[in-house]
C-alpha atoms as a PDB file:
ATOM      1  CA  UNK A   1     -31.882 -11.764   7.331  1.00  0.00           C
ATOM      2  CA  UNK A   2     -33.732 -13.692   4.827  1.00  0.00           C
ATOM      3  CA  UNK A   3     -33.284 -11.280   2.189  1.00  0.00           C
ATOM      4  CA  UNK A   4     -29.600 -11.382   2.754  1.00  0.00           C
ATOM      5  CA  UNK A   5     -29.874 -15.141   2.682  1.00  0.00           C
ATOM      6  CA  UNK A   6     -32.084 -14.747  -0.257  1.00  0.00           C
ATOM      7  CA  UNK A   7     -29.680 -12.368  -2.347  1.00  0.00           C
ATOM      8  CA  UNK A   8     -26.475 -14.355  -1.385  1.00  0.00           C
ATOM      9  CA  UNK A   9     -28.145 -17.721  -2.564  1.00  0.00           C
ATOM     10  CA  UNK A  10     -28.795 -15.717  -6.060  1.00  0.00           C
ATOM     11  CA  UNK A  11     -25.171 -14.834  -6.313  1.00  0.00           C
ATOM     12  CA  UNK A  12     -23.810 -18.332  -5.575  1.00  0.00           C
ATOM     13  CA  UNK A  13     -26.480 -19.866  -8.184  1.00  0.00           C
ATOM     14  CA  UNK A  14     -25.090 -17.327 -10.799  1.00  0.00           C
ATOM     15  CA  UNK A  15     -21.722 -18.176 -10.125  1.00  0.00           C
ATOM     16  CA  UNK A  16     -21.891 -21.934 -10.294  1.00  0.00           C
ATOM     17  CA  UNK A  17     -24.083 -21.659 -13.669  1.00  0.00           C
ATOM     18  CA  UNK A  18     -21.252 -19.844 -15.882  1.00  0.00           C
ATOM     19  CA  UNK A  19     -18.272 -21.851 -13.183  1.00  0.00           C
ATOM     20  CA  UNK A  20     -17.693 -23.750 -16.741  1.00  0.00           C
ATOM     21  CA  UNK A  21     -17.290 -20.848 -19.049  1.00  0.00           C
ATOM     22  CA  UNK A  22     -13.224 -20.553 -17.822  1.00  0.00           C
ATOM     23  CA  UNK A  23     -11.882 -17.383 -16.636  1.00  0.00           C
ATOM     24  CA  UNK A  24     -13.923 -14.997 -18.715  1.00  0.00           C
ATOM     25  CA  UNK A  25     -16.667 -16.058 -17.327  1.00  0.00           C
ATOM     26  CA  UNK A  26     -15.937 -16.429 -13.578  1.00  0.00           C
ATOM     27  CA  UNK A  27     -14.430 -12.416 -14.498  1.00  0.00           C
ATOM     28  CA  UNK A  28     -17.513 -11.582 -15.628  1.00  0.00           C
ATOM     29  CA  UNK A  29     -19.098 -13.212 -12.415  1.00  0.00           C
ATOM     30  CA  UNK A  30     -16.996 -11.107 -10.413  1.00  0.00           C
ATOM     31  CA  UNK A  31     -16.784  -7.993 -12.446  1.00  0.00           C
ATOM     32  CA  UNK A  32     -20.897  -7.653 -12.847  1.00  0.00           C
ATOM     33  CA  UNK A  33     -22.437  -9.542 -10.199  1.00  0.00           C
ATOM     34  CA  UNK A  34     -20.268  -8.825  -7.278  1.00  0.00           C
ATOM     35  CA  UNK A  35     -21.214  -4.932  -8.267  1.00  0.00           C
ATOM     36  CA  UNK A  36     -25.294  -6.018  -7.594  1.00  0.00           C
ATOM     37  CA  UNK A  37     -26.433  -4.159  -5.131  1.00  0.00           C
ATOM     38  CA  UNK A  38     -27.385  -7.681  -3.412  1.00  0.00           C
ATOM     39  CA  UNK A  39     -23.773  -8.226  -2.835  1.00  0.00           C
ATOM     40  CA  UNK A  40     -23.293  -4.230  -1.652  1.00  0.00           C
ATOM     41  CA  UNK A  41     -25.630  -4.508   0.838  1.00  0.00           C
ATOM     42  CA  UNK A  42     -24.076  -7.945   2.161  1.00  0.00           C
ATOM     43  CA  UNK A  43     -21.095  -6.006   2.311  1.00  0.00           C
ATOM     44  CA  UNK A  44     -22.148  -3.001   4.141  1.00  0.00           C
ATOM     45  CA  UNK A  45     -23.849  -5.496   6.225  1.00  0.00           C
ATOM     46  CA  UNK A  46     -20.855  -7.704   7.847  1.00  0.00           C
ATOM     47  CA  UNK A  47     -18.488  -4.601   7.646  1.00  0.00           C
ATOM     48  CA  UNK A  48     -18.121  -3.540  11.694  1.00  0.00           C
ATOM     49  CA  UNK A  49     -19.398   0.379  12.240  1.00  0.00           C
ATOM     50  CA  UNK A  50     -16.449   2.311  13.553  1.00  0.00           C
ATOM     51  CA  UNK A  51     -17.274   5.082  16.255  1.00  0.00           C
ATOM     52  CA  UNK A  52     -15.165   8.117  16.223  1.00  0.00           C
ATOM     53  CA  UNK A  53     -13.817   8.559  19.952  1.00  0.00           C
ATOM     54  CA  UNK A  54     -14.703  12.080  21.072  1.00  0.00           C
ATOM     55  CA  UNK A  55     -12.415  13.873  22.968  1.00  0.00           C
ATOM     56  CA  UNK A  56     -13.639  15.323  26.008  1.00  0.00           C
ATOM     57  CA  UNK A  57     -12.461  18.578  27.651  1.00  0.00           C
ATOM     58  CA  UNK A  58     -10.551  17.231  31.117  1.00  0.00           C
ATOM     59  CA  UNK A  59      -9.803  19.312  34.400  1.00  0.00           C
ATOM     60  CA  UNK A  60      -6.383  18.265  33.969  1.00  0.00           C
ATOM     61  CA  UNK A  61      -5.331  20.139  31.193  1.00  0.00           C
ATOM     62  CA  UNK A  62      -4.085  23.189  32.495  1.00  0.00           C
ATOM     63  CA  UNK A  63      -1.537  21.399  34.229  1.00  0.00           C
ATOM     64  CA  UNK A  64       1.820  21.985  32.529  1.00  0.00           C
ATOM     65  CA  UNK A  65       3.728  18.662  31.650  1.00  0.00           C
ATOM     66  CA  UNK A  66       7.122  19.923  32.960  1.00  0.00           C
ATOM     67  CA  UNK A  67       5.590  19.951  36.434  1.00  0.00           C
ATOM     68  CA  UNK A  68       7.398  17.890  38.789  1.00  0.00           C
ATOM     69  CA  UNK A  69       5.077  15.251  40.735  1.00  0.00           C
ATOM     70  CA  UNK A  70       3.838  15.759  44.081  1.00  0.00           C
ATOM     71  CA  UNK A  71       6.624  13.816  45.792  1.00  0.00           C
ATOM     72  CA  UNK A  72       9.447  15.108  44.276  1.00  0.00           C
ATOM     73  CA  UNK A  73       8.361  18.981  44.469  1.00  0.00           C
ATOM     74  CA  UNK A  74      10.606  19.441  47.647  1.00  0.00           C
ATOM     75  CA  UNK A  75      13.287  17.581  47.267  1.00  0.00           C
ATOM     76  CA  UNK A  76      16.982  19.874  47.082  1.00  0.00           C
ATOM     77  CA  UNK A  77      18.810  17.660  44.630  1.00  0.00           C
ATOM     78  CA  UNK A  78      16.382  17.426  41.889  1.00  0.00           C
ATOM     79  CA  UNK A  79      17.887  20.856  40.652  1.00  0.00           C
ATOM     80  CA  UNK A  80      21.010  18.706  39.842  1.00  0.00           C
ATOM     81  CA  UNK A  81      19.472  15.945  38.110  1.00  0.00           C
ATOM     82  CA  UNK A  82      19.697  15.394  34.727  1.00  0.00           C
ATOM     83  CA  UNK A  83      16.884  16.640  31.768  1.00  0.00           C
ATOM     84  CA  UNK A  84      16.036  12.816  31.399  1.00  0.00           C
ATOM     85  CA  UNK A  85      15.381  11.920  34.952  1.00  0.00           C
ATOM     86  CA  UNK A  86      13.262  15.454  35.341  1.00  0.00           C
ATOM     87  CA  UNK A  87      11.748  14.592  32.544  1.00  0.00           C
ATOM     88  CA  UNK A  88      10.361  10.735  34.419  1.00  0.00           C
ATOM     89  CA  UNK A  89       9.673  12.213  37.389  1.00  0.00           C
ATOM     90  CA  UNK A  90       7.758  14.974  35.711  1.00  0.00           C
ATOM     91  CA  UNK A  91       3.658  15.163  34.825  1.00  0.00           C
ATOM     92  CA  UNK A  92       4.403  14.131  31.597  1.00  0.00           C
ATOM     93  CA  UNK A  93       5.003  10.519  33.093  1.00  0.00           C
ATOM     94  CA  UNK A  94       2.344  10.518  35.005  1.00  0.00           C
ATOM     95  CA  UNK A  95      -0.665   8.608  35.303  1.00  0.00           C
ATOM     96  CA  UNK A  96      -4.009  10.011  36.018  1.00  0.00           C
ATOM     97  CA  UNK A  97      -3.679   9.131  40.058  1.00  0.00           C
ATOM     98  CA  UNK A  98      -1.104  11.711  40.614  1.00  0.00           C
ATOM     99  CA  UNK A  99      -2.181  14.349  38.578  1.00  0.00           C
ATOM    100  CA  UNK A 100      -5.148  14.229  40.666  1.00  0.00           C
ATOM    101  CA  UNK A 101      -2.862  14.917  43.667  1.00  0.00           C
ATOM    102  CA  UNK A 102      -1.575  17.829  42.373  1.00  0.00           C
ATOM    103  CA  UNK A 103      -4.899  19.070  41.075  1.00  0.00           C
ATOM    104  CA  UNK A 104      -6.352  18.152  44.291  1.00  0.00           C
ATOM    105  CA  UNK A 105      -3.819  20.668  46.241  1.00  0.00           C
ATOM    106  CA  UNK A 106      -3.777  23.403  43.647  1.00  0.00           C
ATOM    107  CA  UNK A 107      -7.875  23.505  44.563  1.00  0.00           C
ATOM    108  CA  UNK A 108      -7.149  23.180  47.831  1.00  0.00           C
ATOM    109  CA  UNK A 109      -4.581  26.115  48.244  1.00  0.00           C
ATOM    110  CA  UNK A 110      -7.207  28.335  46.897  1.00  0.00           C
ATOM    111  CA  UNK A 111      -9.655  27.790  49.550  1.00  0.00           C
ATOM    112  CA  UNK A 112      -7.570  26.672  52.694  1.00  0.00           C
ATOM    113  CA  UNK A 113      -7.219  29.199  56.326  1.00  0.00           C
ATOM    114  CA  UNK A 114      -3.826  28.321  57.132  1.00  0.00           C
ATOM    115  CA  UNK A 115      -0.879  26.312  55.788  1.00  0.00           C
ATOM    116  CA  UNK A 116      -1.659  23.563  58.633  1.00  0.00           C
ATOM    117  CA  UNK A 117      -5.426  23.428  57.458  1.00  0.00           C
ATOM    118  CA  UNK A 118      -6.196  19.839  56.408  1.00  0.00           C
ATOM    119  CA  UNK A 119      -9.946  19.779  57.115  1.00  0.00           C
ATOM    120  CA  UNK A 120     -12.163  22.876  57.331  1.00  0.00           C
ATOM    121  CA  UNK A 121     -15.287  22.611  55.504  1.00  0.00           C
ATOM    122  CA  UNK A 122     -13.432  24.308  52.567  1.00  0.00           C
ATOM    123  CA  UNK A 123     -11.216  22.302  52.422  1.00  0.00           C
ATOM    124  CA  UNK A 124     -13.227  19.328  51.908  1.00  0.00           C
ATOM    125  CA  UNK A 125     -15.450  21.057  49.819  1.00  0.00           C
ATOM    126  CA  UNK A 126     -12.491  21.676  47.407  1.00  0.00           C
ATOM    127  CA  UNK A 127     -11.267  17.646  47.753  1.00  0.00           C
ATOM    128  CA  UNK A 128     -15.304  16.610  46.446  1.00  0.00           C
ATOM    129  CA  UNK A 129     -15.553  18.978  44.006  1.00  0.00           C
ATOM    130  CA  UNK A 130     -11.786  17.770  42.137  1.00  0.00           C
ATOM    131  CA  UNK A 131     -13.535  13.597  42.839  1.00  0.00           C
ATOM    132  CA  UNK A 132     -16.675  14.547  41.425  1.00  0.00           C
ATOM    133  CA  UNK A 133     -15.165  16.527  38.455  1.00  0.00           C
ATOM    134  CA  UNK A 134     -13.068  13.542  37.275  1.00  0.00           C
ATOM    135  CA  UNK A 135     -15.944  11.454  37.684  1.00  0.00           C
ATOM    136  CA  UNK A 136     -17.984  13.426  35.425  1.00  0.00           C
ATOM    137  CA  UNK A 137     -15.213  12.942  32.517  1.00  0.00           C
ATOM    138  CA  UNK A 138     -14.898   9.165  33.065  1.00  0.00           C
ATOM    139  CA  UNK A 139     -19.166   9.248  32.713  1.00  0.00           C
ATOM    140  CA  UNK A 140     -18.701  10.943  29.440  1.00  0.00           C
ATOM    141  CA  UNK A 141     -16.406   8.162  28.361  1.00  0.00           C
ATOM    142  CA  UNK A 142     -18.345   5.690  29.305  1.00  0.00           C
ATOM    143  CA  UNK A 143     -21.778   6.193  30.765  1.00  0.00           C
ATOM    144  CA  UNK A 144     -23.023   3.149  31.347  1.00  0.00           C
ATOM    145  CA  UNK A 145     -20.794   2.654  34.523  1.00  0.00           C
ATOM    146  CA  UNK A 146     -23.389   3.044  37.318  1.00  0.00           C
ATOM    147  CA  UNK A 147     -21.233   2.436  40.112  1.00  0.00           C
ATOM    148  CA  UNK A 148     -19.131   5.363  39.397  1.00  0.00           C
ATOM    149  CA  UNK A 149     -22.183   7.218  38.396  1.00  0.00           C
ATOM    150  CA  UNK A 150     -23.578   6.341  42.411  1.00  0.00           C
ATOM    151  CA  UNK A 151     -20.239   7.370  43.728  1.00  0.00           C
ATOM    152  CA  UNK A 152     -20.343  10.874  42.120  1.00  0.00           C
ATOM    153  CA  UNK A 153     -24.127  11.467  43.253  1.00  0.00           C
ATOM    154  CA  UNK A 154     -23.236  10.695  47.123  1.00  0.00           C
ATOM    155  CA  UNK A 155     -20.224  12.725  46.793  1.00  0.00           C
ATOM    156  CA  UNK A 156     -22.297  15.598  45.048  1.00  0.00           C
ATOM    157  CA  UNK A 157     -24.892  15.112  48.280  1.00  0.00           C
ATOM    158  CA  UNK A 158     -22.305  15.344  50.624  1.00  0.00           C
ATOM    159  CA  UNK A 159     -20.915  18.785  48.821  1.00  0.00           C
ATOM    160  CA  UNK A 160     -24.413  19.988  49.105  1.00  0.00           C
ATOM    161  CA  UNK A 161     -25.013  19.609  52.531  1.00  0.00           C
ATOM    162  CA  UNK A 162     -21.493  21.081  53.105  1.00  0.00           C
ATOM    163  CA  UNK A 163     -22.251  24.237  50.906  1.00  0.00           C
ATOM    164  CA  UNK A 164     -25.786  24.457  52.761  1.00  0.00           C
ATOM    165  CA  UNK A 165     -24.420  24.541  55.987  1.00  0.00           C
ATOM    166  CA  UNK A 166     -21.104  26.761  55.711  1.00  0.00           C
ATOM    167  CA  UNK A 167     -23.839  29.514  53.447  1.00  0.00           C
ATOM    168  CA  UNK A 168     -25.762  29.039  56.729  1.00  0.00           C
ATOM    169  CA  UNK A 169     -22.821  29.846  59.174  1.00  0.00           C
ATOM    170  CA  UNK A 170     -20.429  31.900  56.945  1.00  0.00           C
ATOM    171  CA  UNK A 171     -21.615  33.435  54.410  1.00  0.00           C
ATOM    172  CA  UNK A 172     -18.530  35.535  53.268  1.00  0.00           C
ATOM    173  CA  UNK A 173     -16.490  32.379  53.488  1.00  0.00           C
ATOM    174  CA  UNK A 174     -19.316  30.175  51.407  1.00  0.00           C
ATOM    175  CA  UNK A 175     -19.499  32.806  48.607  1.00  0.00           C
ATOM    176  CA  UNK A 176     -15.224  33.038  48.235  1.00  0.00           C
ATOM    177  CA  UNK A 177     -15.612  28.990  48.276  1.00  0.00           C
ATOM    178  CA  UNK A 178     -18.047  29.163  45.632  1.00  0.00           C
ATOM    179  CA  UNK A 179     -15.823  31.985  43.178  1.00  0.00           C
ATOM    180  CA  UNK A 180     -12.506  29.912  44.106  1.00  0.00           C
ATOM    181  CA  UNK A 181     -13.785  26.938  43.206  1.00  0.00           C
ATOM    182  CA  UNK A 182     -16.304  28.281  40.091  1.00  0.00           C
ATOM    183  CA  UNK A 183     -19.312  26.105  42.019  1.00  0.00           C
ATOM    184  CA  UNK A 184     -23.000  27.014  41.075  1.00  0.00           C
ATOM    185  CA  UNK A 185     -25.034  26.656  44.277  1.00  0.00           C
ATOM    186  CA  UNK A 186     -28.394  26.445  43.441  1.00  0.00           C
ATOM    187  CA  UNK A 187     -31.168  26.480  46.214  1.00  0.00           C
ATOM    188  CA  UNK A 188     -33.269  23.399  46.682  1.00  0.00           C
ATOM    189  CA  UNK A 189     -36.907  23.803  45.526  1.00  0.00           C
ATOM    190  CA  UNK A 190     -39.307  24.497  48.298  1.00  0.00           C
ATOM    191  CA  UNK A 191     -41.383  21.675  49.675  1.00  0.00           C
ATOM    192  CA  UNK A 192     -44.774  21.792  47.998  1.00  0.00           C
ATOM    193  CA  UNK A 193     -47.696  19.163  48.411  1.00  0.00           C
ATOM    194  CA  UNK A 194     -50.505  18.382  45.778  1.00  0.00           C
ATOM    195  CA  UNK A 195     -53.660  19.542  47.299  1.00  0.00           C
ATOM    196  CA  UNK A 196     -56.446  16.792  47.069  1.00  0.00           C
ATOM    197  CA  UNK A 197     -59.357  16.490  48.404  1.00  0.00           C
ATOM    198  CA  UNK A 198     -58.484  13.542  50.545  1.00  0.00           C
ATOM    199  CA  UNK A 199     -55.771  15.666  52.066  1.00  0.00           C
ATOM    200  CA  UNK A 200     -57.987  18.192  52.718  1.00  0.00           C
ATOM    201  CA  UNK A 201     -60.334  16.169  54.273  1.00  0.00           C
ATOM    202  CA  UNK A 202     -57.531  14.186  56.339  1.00  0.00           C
ATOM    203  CA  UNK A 203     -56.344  17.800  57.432  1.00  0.00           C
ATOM    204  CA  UNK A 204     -59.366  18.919  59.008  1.00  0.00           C
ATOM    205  CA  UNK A 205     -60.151  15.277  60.642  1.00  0.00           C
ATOM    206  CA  UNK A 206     -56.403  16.326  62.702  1.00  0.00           C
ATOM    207  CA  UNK A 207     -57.226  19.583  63.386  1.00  0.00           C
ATOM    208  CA  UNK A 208     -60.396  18.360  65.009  1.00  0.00           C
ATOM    209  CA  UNK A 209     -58.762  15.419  67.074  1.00  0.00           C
ATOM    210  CA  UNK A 210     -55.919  18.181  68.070  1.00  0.00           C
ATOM    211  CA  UNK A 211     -58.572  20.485  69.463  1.00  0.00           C
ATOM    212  CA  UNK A 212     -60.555  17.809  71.081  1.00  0.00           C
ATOM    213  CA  UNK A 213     -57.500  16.507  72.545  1.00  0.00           C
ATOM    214  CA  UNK A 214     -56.342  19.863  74.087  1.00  0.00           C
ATOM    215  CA  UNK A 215     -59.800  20.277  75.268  1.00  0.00           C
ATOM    216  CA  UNK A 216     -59.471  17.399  77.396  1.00  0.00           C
ATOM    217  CA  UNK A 217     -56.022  18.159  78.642  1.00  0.00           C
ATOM    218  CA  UNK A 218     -56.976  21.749  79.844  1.00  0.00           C
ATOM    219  CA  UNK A 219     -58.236  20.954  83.139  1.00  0.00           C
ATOM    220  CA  UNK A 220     -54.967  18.898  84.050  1.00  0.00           C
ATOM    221  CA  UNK A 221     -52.705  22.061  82.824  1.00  0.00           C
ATOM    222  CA  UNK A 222     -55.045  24.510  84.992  1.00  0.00           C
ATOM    223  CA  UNK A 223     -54.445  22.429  87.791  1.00  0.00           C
ATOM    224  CA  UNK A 224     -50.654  22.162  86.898  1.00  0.00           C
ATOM    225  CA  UNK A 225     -50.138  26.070  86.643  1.00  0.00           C
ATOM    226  CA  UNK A 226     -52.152  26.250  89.716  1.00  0.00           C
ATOM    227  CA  UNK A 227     -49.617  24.006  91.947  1.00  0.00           C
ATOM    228  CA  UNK A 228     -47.023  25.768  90.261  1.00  0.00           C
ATOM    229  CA  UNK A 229     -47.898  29.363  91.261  1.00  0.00           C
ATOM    230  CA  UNK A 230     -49.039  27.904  94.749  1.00  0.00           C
ATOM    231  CA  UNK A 231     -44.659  26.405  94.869  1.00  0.00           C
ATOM    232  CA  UNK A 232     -43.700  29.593  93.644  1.00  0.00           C
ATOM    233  CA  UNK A 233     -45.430  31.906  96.374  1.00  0.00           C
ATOM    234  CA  UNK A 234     -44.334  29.365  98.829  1.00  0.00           C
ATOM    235  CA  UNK A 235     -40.973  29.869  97.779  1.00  0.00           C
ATOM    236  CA  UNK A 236     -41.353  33.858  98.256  1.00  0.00           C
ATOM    237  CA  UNK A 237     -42.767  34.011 101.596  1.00  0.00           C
ATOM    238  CA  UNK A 238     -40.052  31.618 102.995  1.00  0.00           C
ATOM    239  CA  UNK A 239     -37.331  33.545 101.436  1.00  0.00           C
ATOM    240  CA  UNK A 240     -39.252  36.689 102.875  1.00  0.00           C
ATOM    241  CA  UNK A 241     -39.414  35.234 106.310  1.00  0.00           C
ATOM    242  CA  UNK A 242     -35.474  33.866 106.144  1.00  0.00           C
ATOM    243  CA  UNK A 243     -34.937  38.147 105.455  1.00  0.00           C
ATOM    244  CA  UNK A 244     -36.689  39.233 108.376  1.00  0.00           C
ATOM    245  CA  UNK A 245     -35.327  36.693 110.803  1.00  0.00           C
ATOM    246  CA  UNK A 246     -31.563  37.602 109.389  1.00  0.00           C
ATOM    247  CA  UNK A 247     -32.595  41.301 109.815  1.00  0.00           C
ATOM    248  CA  UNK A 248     -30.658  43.697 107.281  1.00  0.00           C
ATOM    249  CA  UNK A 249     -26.715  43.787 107.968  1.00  0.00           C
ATOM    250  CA  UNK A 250     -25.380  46.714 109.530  1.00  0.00           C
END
C-alpha cells in the first residue's frame, strides 16, 4: 500500500508540474506517464478478479426436459393439451425441487419389492443416496456451507448403518441395492489400539483384580451349584414317587 500511495503521489506531482503547458502537455501526461508501470500496477490493482464459474456434472442431467412433472404424469387429459401448456408443465419448467421428485422415484423403482413398497430398507436407502447426491453438487458450488455439509454426513451415517445391516441380513438383496444404485460400500476399518506401556501395564493390573475377584467368589458359586443339584434331585425323587403311587395305566 505505500508503494501504491507512493507511485500515485509521483503521477499526480508530474501532472500538476506540466498542468500549464496546454493540451500538449497534459497529452503527453497522459500518453507517457499513464503507460508507467506505476500507474499499470494501480490499475491491475483496483480492477476486481473475475472467477470463471465451473460447471459441475449434476445427477439431474439425464432427465429429459420433455418429461412431464410428477403431478401431472397421470392425468388423462394432458394428451389433449396444447404444445405450450405441455411444454409449462414439463421438466423444462421446473425447478430443482421437483426434479428431485422424479429423480427420487426413478431410484426408487429400481430398488423397491412391490408397487405398494414405501419403506423397506431399500427403499430408503435409495431416498438418502438421491439427498446426499444433490448435496454433494450444492458443496461443490459452494463449500463453505457447513450446515448442508452436516446434513449430508448424518444422512451418509444413516445410509451406512442401513447398508451394514441389510449386508448383514440379506445379502443378495444388499449387493442388487448396491449395483442399482452404483453405491461403493466400503468396510469400516477394524478397531485397533496403540499399544503402550501404560496400557500394558493397566491390562495386567485387571487381569489380576479379575482373578482375585473370581477367587473370592468361588466358594459362594460351589455352594450355589451345590443347592442347585440338591433342588434338582429333590425334584426327581418326588416326581419318581408321584409315578409309583399313580402306578403305570393299564
Amino acid at each position: 500500500m505505500l508503494a501504491l500511495r507512493t507511485a500515485l503521489g509521483r503521477c499526480l506531482a508530474a501532472a500538476r508540474d506540466v498542468a500549464g503547458g496546454g493540451a500538449a502537455a497534459w497529452e503527453l501526461v497522459r500518453g507517457g506517464t499513464a503507460s508507467s508501470p506505476f500507474i499499470q500496477r494501480a490499475r491491475c490493482y483496483a480492477r476486481p478478479v473475475r472467477r470463471k464459474k465451473k460447471d459441475f456434472p449434476s445427477h439431474l442431467d439425464d432427465l429429459p426436459p420433455t418429461m412431464l412433472k410428477k403431478d401431472y404424469t397421470n392425468v388423462t387429459i394432458i394428451n389433449s393439451v396444447d404444445d405450450v401448456v405441455k411444454r409449462l408443465l414439463s421438466l423444462e419448467m421446473a425447478n430443482q425441487k421437483e426434479k428431485m421428485k422424479i429423480k427420487t422415484q426413478q431410484l426408487v423403482e429400481k430398488v423397491r419389492r412391490s408397487p405398494n413398497d414405501n419403506g423397506s430398507f431399500e427403499v430408503q436407502i435409495a431416498m438418502l443416496t438421491a439427498k446426499i447426491r444433490t448435496y454433494e453438487e450444492h458443496l461443490q458450488k459452494h463449500p463453505k456451507d457447513k450446515n448442508n455439509r452436516r446434513r449430508m454426513l448424518m444422512d451418509m451415517d444413516r445410509r451406512k448403518k442401513l447398508l451394514a445391516y441389510l449386508r448383514r441380513v440379506r445379502y443378495d438383496v444388499f449387493e442388487n441395492t448396491c449395483k442399482q444404485l452404483n453405491i461403493q460400500y466400503t468396510l469400516p476399518p477394524a478397531y485397533s489400539r496403540r499399544i503402550t506401556k501404560r496400557w500394558l501395564i493397566k491390562k495386567a493390573f485387571c487381569l489380576k483384580v479379575f482373578k482375585e475377584a473370581q477367587k473370592l467368589k468361588a466358594p459362594e458359586r460351589l455352594k450355589q451349584r451345590q443347592e442347585w443339584r440338591e433342588r434338582a434331585r429333590a425334584r426327581a425323587e418326588k416326581e419318581k414317587q408321584v409315578q409309583q403311587s399313580e402306578g403305570t395305566p393299564v
